[in-house]
C-alpha atoms as a PDB file:
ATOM      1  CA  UNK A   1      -5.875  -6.577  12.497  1.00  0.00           C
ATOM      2  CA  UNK A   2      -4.659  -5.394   9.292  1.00  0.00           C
ATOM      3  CA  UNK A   3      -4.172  -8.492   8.086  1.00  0.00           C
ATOM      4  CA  UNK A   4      -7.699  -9.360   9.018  1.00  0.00           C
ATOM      5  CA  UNK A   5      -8.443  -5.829   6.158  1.00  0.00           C
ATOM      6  CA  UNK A   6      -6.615  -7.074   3.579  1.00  0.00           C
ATOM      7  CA  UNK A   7      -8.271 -10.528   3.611  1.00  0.00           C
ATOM      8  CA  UNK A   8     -11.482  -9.079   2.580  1.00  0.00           C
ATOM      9  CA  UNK A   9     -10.303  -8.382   0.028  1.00  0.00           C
ATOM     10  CA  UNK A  10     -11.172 -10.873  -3.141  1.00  0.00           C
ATOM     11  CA  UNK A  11      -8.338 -12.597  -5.094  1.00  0.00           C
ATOM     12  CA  UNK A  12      -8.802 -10.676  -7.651  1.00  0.00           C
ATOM     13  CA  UNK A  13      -8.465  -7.068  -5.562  1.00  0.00           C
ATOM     14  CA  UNK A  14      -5.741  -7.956  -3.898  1.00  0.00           C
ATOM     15  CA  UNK A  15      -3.598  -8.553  -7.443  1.00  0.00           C
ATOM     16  CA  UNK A  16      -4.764  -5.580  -8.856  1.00  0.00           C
ATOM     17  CA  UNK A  17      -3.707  -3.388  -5.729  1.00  0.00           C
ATOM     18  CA  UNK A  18      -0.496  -5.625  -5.554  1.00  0.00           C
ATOM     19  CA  UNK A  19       0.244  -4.942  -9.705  1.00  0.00           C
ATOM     20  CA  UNK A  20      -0.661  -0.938  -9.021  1.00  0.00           C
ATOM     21  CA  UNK A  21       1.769  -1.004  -6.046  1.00  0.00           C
ATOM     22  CA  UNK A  22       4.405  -2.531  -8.463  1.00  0.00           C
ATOM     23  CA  UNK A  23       3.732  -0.200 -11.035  1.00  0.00           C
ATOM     24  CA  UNK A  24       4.560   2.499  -8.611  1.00  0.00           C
ATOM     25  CA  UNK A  25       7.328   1.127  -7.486  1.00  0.00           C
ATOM     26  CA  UNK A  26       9.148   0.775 -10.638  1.00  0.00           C
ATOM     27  CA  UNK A  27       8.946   4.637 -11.587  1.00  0.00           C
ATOM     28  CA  UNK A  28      11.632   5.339  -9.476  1.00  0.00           C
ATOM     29  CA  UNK A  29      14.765   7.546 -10.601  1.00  0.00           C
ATOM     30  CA  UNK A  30      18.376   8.470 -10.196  1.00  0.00           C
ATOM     31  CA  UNK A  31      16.825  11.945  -9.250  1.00  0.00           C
ATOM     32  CA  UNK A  32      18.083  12.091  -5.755  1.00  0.00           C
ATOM     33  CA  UNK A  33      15.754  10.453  -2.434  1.00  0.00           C
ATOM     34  CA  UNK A  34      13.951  14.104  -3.002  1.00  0.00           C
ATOM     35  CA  UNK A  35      12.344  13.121  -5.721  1.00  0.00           C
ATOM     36  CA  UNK A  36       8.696  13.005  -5.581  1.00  0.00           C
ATOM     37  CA  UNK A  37       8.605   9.978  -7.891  1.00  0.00           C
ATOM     38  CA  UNK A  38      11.119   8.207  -5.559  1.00  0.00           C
ATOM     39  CA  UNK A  39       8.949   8.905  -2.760  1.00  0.00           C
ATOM     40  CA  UNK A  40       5.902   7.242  -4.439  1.00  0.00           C
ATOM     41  CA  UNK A  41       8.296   4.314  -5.099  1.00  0.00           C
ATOM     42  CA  UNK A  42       9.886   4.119  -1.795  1.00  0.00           C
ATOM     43  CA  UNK A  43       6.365   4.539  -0.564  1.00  0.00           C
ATOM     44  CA  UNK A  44       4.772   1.354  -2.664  1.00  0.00           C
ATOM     45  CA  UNK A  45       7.549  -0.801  -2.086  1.00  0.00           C
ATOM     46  CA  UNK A  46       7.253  -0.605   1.694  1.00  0.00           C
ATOM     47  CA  UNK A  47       3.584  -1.348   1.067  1.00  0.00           C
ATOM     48  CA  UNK A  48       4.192  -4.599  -0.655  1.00  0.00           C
ATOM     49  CA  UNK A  49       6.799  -5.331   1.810  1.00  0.00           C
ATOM     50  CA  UNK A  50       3.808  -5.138   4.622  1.00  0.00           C
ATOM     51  CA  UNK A  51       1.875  -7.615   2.237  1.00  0.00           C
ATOM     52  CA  UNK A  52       4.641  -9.683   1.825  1.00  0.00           C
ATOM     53  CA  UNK A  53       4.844  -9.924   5.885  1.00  0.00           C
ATOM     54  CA  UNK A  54       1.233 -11.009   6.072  1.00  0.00           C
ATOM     55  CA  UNK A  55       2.174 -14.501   4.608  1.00  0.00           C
ATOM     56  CA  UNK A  56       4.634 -14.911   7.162  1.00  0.00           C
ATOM     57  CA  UNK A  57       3.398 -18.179   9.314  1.00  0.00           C
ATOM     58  CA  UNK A  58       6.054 -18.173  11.804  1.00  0.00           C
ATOM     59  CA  UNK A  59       8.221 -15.552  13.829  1.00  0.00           C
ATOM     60  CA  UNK A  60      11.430 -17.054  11.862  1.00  0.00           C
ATOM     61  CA  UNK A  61       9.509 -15.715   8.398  1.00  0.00           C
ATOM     62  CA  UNK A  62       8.660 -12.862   9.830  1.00  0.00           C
ATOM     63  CA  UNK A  63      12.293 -11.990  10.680  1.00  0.00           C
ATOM     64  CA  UNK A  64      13.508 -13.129   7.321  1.00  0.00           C
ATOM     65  CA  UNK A  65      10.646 -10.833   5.467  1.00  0.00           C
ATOM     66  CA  UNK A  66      11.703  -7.967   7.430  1.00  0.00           C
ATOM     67  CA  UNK A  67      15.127  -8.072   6.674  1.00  0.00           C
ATOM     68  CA  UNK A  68      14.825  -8.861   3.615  1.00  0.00           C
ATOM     69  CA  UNK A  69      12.946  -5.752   2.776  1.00  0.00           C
ATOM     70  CA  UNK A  70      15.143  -3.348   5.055  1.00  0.00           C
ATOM     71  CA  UNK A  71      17.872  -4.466   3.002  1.00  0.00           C
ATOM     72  CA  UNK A  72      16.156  -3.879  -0.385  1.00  0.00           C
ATOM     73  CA  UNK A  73      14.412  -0.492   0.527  1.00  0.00           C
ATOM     74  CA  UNK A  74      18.430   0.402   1.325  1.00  0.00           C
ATOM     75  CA  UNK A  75      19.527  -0.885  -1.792  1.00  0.00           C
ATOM     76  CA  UNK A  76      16.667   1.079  -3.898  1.00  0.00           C
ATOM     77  CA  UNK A  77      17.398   4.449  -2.128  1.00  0.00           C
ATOM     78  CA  UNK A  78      21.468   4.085  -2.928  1.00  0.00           C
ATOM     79  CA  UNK A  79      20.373   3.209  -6.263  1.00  0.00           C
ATOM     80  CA  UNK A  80      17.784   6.730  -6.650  1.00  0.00           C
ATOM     81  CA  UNK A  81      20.851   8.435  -5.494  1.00  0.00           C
ATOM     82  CA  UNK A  82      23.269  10.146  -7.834  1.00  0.00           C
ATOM     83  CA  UNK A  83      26.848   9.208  -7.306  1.00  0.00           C
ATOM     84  CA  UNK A  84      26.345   6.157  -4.522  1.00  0.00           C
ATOM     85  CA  UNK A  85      28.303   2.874  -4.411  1.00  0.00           C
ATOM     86  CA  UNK A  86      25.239   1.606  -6.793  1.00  0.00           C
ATOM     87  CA  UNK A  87      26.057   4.039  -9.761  1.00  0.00           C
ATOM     88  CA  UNK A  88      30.097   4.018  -9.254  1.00  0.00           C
ATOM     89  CA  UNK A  89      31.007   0.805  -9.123  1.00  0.00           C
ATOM     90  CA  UNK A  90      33.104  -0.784 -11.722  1.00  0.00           C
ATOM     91  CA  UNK A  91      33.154   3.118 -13.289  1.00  0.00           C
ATOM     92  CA  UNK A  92      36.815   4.272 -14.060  1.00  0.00           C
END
């Protein structure tokens, strides 16, 4: 069904939305997961995730796409975190 929405949409709509939700997404922080901005980042990126999953053509791509994003919306809130794994490592 949502799929079926975002069809509708011309070629040319759908980049723009896709390059807005990018832009979004790459205001994100080391301010903490509290951040506003890092909400509006986590926010977008799980949007273009959900894209993403709409070119999936079998169940095996859909299971890839979805892990695939779990895994990076992980990394990205370690990395908006102060003092995580993603900020320490290779640090004295």
């Amino acid at each position: 069904m949502r799929e079926e929405r975002w069809n509708k949409f011309s070629q040319k709509e759908r980049e723009g939305t896709r390059r807005n939700l990018e832009k979004i997404a790459s205001r994100r922080g080391h301010s903490g997961l509290a951040a506003e901005n890092n909400h509006h980042a986590l926010s977008a990126q799980s949007l273009l995730f959900s894209l993403d999953f709409f070119k999936a053509k079998t169940v095996w791509d859909e299971l890839r796409t979805r892990d695939a994003a779990t895994a990076q919306l992980v990394l990205s809130m370690f990395d908006m975190q102060p003092g995580t794994a993603s900020h320490t490592v290779g640090s004295p």
